[in-house]
PDB file of N, CA and C in Angstrom:
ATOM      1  N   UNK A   1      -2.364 -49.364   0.790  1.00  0.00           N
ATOM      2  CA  UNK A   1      -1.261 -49.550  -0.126  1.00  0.00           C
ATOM      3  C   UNK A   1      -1.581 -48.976  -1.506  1.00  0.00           C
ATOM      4  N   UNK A   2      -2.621 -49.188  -1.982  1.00  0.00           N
ATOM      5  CA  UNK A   2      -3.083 -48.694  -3.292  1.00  0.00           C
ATOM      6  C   UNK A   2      -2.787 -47.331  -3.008  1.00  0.00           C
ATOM      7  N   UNK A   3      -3.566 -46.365  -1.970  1.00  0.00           N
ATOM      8  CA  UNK A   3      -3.029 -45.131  -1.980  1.00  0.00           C
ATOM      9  C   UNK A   3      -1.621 -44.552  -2.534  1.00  0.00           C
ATOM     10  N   UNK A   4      -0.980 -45.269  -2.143  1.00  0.00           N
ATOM     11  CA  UNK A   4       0.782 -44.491  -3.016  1.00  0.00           C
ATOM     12  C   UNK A   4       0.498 -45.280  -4.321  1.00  0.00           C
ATOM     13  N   UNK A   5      -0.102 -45.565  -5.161  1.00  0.00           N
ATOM     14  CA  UNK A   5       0.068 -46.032  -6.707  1.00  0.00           C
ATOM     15  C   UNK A   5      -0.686 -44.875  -7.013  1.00  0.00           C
ATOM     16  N   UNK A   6      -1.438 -44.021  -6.277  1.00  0.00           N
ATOM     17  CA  UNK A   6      -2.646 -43.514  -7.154  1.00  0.00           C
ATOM     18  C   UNK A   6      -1.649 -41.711  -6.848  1.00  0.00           C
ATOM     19  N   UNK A   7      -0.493 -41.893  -6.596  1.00  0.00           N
ATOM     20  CA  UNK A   7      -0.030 -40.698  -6.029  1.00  0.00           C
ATOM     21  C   UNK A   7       1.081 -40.200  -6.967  1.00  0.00           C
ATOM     22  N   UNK A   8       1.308 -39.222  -7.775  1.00  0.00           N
ATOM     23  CA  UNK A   8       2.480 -39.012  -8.916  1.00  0.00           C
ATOM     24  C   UNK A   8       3.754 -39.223  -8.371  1.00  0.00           C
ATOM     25  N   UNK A   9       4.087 -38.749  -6.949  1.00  0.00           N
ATOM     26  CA  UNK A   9       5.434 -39.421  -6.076  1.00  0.00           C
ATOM     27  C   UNK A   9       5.159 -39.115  -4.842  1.00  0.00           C
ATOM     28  N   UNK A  10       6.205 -39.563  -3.883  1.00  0.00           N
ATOM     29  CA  UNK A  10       6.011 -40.026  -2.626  1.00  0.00           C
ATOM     30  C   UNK A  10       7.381 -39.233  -1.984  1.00  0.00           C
ATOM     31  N   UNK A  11       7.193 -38.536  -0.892  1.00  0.00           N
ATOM     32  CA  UNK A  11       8.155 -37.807   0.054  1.00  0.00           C
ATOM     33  C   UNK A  11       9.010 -39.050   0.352  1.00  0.00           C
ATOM     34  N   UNK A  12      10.110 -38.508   0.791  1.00  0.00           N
ATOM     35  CA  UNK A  12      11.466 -39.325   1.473  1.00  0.00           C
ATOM     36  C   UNK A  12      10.772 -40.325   3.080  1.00  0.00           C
ATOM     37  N   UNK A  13       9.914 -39.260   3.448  1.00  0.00           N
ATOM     38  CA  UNK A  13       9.646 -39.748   5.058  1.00  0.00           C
ATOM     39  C   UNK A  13       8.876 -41.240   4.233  1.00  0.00           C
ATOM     40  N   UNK A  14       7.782 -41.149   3.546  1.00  0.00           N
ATOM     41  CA  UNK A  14       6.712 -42.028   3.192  1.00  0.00           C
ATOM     42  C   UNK A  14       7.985 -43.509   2.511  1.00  0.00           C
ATOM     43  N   UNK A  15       9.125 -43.318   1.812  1.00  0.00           N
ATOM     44  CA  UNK A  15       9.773 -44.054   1.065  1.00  0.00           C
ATOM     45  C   UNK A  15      10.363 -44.770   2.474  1.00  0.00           C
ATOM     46  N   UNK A  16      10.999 -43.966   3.287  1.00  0.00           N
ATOM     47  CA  UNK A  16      11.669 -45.041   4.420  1.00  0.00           C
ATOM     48  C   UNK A  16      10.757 -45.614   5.078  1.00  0.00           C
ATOM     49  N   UNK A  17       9.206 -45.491   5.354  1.00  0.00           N
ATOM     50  CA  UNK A  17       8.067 -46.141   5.667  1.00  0.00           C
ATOM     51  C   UNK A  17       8.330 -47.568   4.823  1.00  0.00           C
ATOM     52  N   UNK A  18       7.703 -47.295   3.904  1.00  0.00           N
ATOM     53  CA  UNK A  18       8.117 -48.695   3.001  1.00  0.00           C
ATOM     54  C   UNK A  18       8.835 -49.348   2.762  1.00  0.00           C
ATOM     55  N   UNK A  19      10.106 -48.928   2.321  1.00  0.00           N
ATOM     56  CA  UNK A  19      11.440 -49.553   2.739  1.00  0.00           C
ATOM     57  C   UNK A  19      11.737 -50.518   3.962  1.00  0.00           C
ATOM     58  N   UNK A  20      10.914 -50.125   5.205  1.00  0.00           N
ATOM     59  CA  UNK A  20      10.848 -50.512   6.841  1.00  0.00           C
ATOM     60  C   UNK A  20       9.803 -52.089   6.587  1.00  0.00           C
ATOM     61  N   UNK A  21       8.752 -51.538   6.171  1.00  0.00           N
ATOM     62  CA  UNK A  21       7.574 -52.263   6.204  1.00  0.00           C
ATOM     63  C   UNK A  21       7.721 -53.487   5.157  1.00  0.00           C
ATOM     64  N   UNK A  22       8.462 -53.047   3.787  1.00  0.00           N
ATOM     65  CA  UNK A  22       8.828 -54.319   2.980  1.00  0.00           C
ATOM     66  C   UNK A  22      10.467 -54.918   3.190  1.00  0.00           C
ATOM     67  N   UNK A  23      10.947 -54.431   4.242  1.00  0.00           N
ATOM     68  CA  UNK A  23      12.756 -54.553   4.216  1.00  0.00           C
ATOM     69  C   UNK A  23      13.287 -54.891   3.389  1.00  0.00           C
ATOM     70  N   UNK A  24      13.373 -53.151   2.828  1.00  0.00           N
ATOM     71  CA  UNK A  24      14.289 -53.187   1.089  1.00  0.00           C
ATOM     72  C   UNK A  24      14.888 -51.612   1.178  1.00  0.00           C
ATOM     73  N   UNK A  25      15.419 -51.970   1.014  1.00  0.00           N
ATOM     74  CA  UNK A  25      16.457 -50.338   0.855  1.00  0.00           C
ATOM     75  C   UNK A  25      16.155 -49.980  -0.533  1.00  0.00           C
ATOM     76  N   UNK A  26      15.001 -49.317  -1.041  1.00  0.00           N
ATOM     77  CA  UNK A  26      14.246 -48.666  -2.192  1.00  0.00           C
ATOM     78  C   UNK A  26      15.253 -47.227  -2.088  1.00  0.00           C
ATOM     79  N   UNK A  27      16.361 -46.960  -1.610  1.00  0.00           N
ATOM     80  CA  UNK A  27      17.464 -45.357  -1.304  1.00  0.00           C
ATOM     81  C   UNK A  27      18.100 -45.645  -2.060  1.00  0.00           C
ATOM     82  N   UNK A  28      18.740 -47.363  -1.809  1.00  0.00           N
ATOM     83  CA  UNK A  28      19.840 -48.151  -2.666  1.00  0.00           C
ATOM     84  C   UNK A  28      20.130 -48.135  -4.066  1.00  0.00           C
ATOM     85  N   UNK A  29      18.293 -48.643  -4.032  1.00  0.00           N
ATOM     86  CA  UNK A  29      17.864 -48.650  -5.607  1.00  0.00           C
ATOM     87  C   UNK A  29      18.034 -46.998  -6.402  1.00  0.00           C
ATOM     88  N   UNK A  30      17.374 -46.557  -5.623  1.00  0.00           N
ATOM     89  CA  UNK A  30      17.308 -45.181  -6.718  1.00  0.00           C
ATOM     90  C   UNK A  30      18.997 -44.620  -6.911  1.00  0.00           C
ATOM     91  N   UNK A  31      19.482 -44.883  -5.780  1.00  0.00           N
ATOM     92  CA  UNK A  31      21.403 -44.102  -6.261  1.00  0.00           C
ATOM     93  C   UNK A  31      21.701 -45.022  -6.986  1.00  0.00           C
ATOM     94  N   UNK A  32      21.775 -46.384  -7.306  1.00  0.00           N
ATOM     95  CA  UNK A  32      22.239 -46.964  -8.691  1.00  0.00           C
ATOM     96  C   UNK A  32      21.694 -46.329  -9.813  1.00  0.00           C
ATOM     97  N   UNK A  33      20.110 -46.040  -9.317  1.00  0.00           N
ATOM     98  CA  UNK A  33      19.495 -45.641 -10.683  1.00  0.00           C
ATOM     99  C   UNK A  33      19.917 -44.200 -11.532  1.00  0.00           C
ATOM    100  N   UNK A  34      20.515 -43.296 -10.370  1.00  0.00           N
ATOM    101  CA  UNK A  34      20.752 -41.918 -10.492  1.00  0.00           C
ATOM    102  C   UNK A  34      22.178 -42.243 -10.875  1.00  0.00           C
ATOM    103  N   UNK A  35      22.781 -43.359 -10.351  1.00  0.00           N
ATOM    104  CA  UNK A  35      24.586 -43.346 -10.979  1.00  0.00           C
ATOM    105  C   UNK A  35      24.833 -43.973 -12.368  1.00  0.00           C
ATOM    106  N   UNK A  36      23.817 -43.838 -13.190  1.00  0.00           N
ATOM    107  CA  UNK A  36      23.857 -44.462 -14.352  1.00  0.00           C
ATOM    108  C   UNK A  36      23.813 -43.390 -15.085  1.00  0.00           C
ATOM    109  N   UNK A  37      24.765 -43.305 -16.320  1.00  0.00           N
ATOM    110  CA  UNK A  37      24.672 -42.175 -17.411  1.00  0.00           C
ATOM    111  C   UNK A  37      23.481 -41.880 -17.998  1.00  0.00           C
ATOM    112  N   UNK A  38      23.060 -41.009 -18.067  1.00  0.00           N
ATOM    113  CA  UNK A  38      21.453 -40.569 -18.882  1.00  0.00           C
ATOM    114  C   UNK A  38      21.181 -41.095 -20.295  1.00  0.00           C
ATOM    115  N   UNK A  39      19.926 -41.697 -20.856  1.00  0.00           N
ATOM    116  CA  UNK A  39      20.080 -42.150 -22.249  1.00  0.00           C
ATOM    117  C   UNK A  39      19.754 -40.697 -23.248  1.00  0.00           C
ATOM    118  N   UNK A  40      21.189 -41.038 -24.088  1.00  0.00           N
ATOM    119  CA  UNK A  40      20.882 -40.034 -24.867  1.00  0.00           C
ATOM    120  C   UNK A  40      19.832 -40.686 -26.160  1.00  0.00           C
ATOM    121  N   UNK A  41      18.591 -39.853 -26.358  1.00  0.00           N
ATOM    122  CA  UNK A  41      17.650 -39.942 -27.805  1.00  0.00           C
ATOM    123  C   UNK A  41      18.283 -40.853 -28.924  1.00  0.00           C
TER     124      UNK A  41
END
């Protein structure tokens, strides 16, 4: 598990691994995160 902290990011295949293994839709999370307006400075 430590291995993916020590990793700058993680492929799609490796994210639905985890997602499986902790049953959490971490896909979910990131499209809310991406449907949010960008902060402007």
């Amino acid at each position: 598990m430590y291995y993916i902290f020590s990793q700058p990011s993680i492929n799609t295949d490796m994210l639905i691994r985890i997602s499986k293994a902790l049953n959490h839709d971490f896909f979910q999370d990131l499209s809310q995160y991406m449907s949010q307006p960008p902060n402007k400075p």
